[in-house]
C-alpha atoms as a PDB file:
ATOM      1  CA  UNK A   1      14.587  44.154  10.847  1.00  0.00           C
ATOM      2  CA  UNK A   2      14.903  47.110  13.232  1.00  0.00           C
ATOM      3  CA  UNK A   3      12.624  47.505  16.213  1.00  0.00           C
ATOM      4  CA  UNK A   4      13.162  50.976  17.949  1.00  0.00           C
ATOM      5  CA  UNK A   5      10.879  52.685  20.814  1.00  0.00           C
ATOM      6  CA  UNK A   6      10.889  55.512  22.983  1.00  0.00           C
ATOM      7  CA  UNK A   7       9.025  55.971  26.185  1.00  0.00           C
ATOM      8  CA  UNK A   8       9.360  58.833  29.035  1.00  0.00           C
ATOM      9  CA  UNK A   9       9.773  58.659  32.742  1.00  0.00           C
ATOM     10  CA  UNK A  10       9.300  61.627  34.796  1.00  0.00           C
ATOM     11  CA  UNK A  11      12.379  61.900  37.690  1.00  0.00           C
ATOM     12  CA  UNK A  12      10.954  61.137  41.099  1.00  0.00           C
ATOM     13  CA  UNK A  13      12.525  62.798  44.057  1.00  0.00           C
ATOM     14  CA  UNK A  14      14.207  59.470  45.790  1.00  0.00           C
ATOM     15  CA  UNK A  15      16.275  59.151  42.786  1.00  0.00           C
ATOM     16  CA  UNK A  16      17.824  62.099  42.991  1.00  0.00           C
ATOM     17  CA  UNK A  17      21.048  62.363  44.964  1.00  0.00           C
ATOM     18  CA  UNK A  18      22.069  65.202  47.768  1.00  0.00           C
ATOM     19  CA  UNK A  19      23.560  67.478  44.623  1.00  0.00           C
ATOM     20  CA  UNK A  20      19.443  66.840  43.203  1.00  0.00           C
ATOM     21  CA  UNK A  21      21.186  64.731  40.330  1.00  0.00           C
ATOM     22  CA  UNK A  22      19.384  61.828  39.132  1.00  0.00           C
ATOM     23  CA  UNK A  23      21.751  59.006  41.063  1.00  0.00           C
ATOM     24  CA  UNK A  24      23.904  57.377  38.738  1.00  0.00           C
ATOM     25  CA  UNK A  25      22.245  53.775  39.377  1.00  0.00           C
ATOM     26  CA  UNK A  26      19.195  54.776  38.773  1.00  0.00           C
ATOM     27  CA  UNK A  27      20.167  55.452  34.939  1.00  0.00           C
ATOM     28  CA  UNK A  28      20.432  51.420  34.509  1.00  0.00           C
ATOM     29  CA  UNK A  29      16.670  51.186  36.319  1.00  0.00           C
ATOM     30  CA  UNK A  30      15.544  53.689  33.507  1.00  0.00           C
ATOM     31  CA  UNK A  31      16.921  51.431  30.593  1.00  0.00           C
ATOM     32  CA  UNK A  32      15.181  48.223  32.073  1.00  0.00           C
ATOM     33  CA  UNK A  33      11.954  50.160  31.553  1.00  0.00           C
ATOM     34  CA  UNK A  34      12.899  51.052  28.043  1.00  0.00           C
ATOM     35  CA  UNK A  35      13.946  47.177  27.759  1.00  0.00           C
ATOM     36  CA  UNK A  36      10.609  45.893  29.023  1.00  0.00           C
ATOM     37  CA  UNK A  37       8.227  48.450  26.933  1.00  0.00           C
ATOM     38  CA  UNK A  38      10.425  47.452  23.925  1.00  0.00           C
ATOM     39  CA  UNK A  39       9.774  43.844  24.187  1.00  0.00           C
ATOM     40  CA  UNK A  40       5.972  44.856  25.035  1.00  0.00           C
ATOM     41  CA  UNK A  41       5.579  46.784  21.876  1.00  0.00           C
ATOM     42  CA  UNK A  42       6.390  43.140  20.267  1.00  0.00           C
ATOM     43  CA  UNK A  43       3.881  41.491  22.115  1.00  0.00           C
ATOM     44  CA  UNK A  44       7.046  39.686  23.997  1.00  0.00           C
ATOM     45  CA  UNK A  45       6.394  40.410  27.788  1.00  0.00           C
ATOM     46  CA  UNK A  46       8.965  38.933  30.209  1.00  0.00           C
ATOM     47  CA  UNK A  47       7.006  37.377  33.159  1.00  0.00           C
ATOM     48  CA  UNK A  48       5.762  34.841  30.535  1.00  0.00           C
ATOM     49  CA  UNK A  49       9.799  34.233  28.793  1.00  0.00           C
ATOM     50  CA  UNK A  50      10.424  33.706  32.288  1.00  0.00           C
ATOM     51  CA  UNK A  51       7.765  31.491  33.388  1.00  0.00           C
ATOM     52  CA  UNK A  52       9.466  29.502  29.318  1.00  0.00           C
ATOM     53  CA  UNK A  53      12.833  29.264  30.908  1.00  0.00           C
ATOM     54  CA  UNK A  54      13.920  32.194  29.355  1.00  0.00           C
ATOM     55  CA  UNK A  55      16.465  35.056  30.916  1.00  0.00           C
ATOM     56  CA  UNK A  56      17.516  38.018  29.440  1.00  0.00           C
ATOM     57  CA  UNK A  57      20.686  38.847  31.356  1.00  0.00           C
ATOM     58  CA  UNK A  58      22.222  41.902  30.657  1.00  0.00           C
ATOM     59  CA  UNK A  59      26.073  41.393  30.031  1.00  0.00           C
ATOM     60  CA  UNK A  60      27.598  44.406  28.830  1.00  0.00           C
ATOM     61  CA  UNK A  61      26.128  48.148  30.242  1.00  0.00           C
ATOM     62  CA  UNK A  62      28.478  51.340  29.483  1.00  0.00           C
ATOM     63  CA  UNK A  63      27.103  54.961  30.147  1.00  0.00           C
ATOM     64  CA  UNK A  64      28.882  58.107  29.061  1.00  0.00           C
ATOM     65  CA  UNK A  65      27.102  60.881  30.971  1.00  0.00           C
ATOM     66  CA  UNK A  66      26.613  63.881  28.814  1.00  0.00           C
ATOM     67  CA  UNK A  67      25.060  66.226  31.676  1.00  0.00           C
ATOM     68  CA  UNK A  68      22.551  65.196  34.733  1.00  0.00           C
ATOM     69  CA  UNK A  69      18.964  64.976  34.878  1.00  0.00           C
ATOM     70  CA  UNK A  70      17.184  66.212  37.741  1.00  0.00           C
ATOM     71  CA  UNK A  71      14.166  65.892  39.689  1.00  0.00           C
ATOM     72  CA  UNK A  72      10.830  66.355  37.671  1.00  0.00           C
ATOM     73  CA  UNK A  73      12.595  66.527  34.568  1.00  0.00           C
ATOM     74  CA  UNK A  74      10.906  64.157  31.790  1.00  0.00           C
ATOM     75  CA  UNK A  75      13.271  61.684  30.029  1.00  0.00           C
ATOM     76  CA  UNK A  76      12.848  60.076  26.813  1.00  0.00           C
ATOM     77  CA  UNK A  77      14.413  56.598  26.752  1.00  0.00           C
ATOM     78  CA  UNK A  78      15.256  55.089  23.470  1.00  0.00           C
ATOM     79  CA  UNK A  79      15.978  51.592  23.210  1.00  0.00           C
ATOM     80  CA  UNK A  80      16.701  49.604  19.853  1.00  0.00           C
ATOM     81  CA  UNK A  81      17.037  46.079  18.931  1.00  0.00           C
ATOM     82  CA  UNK A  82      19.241  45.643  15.651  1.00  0.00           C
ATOM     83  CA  UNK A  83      17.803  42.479  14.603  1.00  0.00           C
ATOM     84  CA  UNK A  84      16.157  39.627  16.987  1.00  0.00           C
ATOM     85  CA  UNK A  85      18.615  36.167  18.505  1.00  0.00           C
ATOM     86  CA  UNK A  86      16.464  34.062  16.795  1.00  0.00           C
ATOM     87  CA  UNK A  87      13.258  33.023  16.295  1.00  0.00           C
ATOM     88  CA  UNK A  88      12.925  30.966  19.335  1.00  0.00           C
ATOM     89  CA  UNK A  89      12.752  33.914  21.390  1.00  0.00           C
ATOM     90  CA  UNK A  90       9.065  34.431  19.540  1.00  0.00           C
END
């Protein structure tokens, strides 16, 4: 099964670099939200897998930048999980 959810974060101005593009770090910050209200949504929240033993390392992040947000702009992050590790992660 599928799980897919969207949320939106509004640009503040300290992530905005000197050209008032969103920094490119800040992009991975953005997806960790998107990570977090994902595994929310599925009553999963991470303080408690960590307080289990559990980590969630990320091991693989690639971003092709199709054009730059800016400040104030709202983003809608979309993050997807294919099909659950296992059921010990419930």
């Amino acid at each position: 099964m599928m799980y897919s959810f969207e949320t939106s974060i509004r640009v503040r101005y300290g992530e905005t670099d000197q050209m008032s593009f969103v920094y490119y770090g800040v992009y991975a910050q953005y997806y960790e939200v998107g990570r977090v209200e994902l595994l929310r949504l599925l009553n999963i929240f991470y303080k408690a897998l960590e307080e289990l033993g559990f980590a969630l390392p990320v091991v693989n992040l690639n971003i092709n930048y199709k054009k730059p947000a800016f400040f104030d702009d709202l983003l809608t992050v979309r993050t997807t999980i294919k099909e659950l590790p296992s059921a010990a992660l419930l």
